[in-house]
N, C-alpha and C. Protein backbone atom coordinates (compact mmCIF):
# COMPACT_ATOMS: atom_id res chain seq x y z
N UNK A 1 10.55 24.48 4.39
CA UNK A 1 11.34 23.36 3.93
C UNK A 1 10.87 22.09 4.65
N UNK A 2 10.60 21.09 3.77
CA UNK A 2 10.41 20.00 4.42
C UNK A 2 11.14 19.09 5.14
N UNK A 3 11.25 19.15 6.40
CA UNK A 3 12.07 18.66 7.60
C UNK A 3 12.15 16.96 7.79
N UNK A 4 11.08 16.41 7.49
CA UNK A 4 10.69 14.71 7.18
C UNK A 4 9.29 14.28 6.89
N UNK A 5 9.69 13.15 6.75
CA UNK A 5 8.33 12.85 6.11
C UNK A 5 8.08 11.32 6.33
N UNK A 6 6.50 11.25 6.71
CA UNK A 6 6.24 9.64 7.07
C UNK A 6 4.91 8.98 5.79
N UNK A 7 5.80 8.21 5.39
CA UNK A 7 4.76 7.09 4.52
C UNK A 7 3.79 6.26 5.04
N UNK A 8 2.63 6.05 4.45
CA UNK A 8 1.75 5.25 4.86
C UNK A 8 1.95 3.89 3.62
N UNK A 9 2.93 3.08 4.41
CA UNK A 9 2.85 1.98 3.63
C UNK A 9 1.40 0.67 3.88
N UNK A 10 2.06 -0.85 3.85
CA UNK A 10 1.21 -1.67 3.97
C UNK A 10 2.33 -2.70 4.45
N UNK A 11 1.78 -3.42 5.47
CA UNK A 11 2.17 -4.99 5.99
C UNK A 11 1.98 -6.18 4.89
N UNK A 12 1.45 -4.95 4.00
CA UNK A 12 1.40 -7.12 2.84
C UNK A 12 2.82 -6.15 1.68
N UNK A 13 3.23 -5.29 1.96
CA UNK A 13 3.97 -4.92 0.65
C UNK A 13 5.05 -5.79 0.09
N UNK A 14 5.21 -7.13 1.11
CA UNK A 14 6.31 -7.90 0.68
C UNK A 14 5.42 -9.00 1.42
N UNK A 15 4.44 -8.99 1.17
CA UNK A 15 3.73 -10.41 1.73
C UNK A 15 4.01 -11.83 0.91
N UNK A 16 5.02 -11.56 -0.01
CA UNK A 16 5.25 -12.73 -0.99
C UNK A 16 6.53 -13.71 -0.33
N UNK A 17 7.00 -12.75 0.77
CA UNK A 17 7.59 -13.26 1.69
C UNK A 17 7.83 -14.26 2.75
N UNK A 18 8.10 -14.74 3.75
CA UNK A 18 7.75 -16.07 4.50
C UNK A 18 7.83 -15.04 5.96
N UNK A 19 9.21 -14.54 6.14
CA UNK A 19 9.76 -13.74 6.84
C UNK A 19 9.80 -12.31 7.18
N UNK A 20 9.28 -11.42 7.25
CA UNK A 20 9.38 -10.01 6.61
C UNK A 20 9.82 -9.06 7.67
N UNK A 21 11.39 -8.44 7.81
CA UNK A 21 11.89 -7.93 8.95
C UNK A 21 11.94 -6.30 8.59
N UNK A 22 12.00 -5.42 10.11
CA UNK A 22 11.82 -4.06 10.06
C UNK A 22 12.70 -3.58 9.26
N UNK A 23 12.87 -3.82 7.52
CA UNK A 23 13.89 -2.94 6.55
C UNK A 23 13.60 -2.54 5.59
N UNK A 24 14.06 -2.07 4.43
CA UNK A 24 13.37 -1.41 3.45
C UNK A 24 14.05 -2.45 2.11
N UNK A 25 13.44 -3.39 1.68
CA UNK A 25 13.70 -4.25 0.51
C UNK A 25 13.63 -3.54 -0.72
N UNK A 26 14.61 -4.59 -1.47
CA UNK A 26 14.74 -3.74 -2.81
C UNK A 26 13.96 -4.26 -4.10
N UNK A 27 13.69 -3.18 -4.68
CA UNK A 27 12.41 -3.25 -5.49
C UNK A 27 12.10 -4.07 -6.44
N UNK A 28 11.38 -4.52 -6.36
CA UNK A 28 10.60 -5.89 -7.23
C UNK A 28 11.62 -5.54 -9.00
N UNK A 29 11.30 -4.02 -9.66
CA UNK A 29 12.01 -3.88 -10.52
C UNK A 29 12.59 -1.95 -10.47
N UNK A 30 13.58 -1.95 -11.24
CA UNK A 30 13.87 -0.33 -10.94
C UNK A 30 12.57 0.31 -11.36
N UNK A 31 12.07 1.18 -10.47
CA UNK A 31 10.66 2.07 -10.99
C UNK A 31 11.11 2.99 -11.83
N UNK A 32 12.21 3.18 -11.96
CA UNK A 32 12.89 4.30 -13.55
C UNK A 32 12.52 3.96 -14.44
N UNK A 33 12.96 2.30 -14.90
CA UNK A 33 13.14 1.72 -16.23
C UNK A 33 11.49 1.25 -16.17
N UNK A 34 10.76 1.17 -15.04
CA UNK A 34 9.42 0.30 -15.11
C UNK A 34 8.26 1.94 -15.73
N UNK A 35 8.72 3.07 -15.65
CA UNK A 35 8.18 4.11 -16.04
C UNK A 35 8.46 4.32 -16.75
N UNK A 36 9.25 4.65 -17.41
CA UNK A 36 9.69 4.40 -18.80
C UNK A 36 9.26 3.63 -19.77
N UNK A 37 9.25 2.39 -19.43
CA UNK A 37 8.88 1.03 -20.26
C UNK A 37 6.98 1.31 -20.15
N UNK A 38 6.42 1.62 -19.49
CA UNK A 38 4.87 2.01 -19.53
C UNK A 38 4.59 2.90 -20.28
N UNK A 39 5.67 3.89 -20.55
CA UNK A 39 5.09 4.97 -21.43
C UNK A 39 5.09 4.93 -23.13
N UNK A 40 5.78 3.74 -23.31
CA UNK A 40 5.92 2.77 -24.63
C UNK A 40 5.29 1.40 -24.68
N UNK A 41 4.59 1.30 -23.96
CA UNK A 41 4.07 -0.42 -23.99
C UNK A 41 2.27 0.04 -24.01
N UNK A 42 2.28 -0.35 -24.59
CA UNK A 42 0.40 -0.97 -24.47
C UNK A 42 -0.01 -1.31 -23.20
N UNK A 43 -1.50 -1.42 -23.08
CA UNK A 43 -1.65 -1.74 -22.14
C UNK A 43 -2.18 -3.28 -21.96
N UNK A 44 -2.44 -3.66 -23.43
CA UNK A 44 -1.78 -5.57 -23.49
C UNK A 44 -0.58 -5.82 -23.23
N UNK A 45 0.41 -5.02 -23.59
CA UNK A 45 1.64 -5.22 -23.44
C UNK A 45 2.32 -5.42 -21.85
N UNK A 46 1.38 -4.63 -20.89
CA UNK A 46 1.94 -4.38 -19.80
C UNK A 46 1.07 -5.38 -19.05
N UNK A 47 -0.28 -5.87 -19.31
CA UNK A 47 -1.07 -7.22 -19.40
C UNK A 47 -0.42 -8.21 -18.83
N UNK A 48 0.29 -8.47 -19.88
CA UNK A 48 1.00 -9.86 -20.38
C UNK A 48 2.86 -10.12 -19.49
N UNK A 49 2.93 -8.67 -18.59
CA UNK A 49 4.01 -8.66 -18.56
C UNK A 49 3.80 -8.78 -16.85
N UNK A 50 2.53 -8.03 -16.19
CA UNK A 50 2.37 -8.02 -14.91
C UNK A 50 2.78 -9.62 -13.80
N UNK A 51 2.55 -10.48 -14.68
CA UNK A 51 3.06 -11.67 -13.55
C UNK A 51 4.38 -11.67 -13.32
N UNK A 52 5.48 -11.52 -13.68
CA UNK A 52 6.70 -11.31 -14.04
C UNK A 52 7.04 -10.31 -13.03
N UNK A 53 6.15 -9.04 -13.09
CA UNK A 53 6.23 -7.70 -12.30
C UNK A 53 6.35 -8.27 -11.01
N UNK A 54 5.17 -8.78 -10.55
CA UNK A 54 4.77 -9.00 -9.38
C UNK A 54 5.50 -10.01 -8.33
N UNK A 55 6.04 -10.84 -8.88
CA UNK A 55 6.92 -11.59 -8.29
C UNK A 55 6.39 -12.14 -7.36
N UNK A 56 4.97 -12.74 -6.99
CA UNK A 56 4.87 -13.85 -6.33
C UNK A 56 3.69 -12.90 -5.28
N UNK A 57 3.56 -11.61 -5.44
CA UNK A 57 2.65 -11.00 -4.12
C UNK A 57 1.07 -11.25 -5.34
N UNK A 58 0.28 -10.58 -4.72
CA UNK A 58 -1.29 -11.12 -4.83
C UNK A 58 -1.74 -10.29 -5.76
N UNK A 59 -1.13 -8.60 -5.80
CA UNK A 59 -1.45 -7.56 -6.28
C UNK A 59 -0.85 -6.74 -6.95
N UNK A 60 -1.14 -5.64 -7.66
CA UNK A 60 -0.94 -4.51 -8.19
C UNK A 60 -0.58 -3.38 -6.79
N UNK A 61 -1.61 -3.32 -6.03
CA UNK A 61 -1.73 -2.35 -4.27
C UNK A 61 -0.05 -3.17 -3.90
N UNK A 62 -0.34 -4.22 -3.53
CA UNK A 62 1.67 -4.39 -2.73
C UNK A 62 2.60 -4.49 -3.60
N UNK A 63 2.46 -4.59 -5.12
CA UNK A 63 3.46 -4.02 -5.81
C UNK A 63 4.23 -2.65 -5.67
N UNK A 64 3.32 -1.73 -6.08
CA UNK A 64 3.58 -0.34 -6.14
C UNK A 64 3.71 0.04 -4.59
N UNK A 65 3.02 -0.49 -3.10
CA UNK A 65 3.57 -0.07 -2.04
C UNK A 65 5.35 -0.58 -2.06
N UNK A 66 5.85 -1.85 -2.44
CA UNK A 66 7.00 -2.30 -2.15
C UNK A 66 7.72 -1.62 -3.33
N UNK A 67 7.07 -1.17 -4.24
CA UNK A 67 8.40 0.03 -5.03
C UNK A 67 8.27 1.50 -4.84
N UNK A 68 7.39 1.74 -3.72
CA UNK A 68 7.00 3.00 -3.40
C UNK A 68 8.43 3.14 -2.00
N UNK A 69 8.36 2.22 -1.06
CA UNK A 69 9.33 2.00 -0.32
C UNK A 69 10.46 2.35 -0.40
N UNK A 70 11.04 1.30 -2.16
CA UNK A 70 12.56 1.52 -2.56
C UNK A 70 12.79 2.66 -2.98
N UNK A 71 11.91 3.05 -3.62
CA UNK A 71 11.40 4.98 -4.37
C UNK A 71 12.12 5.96 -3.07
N UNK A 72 11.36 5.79 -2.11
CA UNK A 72 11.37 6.40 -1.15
C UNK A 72 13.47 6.70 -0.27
N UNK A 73 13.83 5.21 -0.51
CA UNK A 73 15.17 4.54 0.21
C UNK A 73 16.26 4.96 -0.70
N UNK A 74 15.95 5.36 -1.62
CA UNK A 74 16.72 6.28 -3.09
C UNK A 74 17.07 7.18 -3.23
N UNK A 75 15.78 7.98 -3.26
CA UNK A 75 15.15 9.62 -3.61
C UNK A 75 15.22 10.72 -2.50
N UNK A 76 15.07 10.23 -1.24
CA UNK A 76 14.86 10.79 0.12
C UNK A 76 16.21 10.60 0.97
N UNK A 77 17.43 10.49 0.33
CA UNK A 77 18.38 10.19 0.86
C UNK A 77 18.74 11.08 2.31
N UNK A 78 18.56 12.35 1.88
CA UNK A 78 18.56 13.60 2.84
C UNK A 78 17.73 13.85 3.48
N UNK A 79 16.78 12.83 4.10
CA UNK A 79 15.27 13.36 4.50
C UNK A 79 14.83 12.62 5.66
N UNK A 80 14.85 12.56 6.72
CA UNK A 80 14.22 11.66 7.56
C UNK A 80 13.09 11.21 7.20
N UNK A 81 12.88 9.55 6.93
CA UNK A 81 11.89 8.57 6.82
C UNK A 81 11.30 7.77 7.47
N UNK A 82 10.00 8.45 7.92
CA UNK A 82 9.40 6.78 8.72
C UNK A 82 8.76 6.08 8.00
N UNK A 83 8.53 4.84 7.87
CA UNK A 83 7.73 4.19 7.07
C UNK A 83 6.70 3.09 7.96
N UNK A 84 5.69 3.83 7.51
CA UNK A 84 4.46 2.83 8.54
C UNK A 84 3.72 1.40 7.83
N UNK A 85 3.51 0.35 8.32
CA UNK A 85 3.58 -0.44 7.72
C UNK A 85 2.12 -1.25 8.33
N UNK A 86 0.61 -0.17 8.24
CA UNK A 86 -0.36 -1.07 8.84
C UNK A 86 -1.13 -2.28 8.62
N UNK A 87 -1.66 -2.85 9.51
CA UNK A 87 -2.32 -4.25 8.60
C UNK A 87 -3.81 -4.02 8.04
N UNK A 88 -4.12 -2.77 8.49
CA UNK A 88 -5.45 -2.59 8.10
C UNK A 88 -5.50 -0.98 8.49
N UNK A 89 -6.05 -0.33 7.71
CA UNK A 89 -6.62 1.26 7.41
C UNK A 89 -7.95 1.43 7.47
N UNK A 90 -8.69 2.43 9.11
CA UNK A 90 -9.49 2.49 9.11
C UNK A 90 -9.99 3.79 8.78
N UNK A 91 -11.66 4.65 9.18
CA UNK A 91 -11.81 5.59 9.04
C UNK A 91 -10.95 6.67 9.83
N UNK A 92 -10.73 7.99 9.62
CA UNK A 92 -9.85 8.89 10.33
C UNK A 92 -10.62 8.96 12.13
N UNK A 93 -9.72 9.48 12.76
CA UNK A 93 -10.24 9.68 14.05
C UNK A 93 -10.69 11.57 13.83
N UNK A 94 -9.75 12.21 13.30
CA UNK A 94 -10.06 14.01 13.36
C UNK A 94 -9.87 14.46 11.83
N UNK A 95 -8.90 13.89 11.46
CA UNK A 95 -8.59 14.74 10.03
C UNK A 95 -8.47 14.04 9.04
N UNK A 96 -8.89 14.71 7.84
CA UNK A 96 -9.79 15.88 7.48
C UNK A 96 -11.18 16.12 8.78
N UNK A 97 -11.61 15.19 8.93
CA UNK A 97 -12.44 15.00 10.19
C UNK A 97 -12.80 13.65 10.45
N UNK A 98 -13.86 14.03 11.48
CA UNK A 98 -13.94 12.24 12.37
C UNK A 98 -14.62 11.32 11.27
N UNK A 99 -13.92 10.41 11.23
CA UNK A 99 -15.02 9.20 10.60
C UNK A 99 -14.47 9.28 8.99
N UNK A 100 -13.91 9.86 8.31
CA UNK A 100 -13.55 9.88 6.86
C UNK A 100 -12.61 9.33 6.45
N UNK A 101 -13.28 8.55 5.40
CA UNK A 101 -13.05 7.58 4.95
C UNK A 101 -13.08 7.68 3.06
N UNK A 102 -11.73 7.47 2.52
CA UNK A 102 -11.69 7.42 1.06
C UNK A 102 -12.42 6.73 -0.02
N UNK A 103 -12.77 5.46 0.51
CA UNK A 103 -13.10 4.44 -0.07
C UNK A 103 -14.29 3.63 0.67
N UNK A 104 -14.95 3.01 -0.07
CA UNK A 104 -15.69 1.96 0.60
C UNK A 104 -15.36 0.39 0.25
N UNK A 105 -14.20 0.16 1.14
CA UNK A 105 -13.45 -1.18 0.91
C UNK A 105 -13.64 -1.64 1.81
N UNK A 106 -13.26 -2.65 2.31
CA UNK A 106 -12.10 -3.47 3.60
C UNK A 106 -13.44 -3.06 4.88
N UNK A 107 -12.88 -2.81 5.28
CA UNK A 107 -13.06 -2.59 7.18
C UNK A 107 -14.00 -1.09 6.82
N UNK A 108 -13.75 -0.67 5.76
CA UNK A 108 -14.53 0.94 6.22
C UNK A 108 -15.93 0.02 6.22
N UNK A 109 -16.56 -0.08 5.28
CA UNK A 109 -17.73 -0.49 4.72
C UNK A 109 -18.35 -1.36 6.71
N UNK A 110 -17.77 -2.49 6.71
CA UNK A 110 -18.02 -2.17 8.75
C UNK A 110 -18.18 -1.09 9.36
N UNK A 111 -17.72 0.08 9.29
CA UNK A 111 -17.64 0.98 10.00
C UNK A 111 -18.46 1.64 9.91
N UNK A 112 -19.41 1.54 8.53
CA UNK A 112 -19.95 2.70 7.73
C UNK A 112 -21.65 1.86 8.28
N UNK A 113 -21.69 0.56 8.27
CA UNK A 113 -22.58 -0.51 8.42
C UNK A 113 -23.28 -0.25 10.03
N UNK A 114 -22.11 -0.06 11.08
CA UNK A 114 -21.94 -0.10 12.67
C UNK A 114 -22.82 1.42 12.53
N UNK A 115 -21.99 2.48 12.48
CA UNK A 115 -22.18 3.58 12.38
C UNK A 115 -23.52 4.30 12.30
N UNK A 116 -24.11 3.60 10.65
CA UNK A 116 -25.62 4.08 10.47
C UNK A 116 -26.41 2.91 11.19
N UNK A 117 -26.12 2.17 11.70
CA UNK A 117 -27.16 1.11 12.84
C UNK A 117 -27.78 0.21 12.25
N UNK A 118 -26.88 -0.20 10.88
CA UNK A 118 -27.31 -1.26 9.95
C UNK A 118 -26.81 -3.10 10.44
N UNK A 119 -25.60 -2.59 11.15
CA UNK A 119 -25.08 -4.13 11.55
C UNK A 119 -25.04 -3.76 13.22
N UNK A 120 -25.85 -4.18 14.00
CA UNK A 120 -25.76 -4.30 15.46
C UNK A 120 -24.97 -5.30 15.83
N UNK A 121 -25.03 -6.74 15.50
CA UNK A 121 -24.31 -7.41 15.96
C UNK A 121 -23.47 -8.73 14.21
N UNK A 122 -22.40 -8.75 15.18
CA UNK A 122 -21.35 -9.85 14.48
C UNK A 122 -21.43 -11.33 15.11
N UNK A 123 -21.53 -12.51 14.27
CA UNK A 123 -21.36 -13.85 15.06
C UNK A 123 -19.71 -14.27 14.31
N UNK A 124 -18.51 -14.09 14.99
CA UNK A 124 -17.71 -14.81 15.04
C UNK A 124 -17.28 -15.99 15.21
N UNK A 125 -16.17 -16.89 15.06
CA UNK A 125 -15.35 -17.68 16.15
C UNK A 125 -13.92 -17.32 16.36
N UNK A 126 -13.32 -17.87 17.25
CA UNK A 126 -12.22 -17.73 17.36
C UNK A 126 -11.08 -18.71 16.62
């Protein structure tokens, strides 16, 4: 039986925000009626409808993290929840094993660059 369970959210999931405090906000729209309404709409239909959805964040990724949240604050009533909220996702340290990585996005693609001895050095500023 599953005893609890911890989410891997995101720090931008309400980045449309000014303020954003340690709580669980409520969802951009009910994800019931927003699943529902997808399984009858086009996908012009759902096009034309996404700015509306989004309510002011950048993306589709902190949409669905900030209704994954309320999903979660609903559904899991009986369940101990942590919800992690990083600013950046790197490669694993052990598991599945060292260094694995889903995607070649963001910060992996650095890692992947460092790693095979393609980028030795970075010129920054502060």
């Amino acid at each position: 039986k599953l005893q609890s369970l911890v989410h891997v959210s995101t720090a931008y999931s309400n980045c449309q925000m000014n303020n954003i405090e340690e709580i669980i906000y409520s969802a951009p729209v009910d994800y019931n009626d927003l699943l529902q309404s997808a399984n009858w709409m086009t996908d012009k239909q759902l096009e034309l409808l996404l700015p509306s959805l989004l309510q002011g964040r950048p993306n589709t990724y902190t949409f669905t993290k900030a209704l994954a949240e309320s999903l979660l604050q609903n559904e899991a009533k009986d369940l101990p929840v942590a919800i992690i909220r990083p600013s950046i996702v790197g490669a694993a340290c052990k598991e599945p094993l060292p260094g694995w990585v889903d995607s070649i996005h963001g910060a992996a693609v650095l890692f992947i660059a460092i790693g095979k001895g393609m980028l030795r050095v970075m010129k920054f500023h502060w």
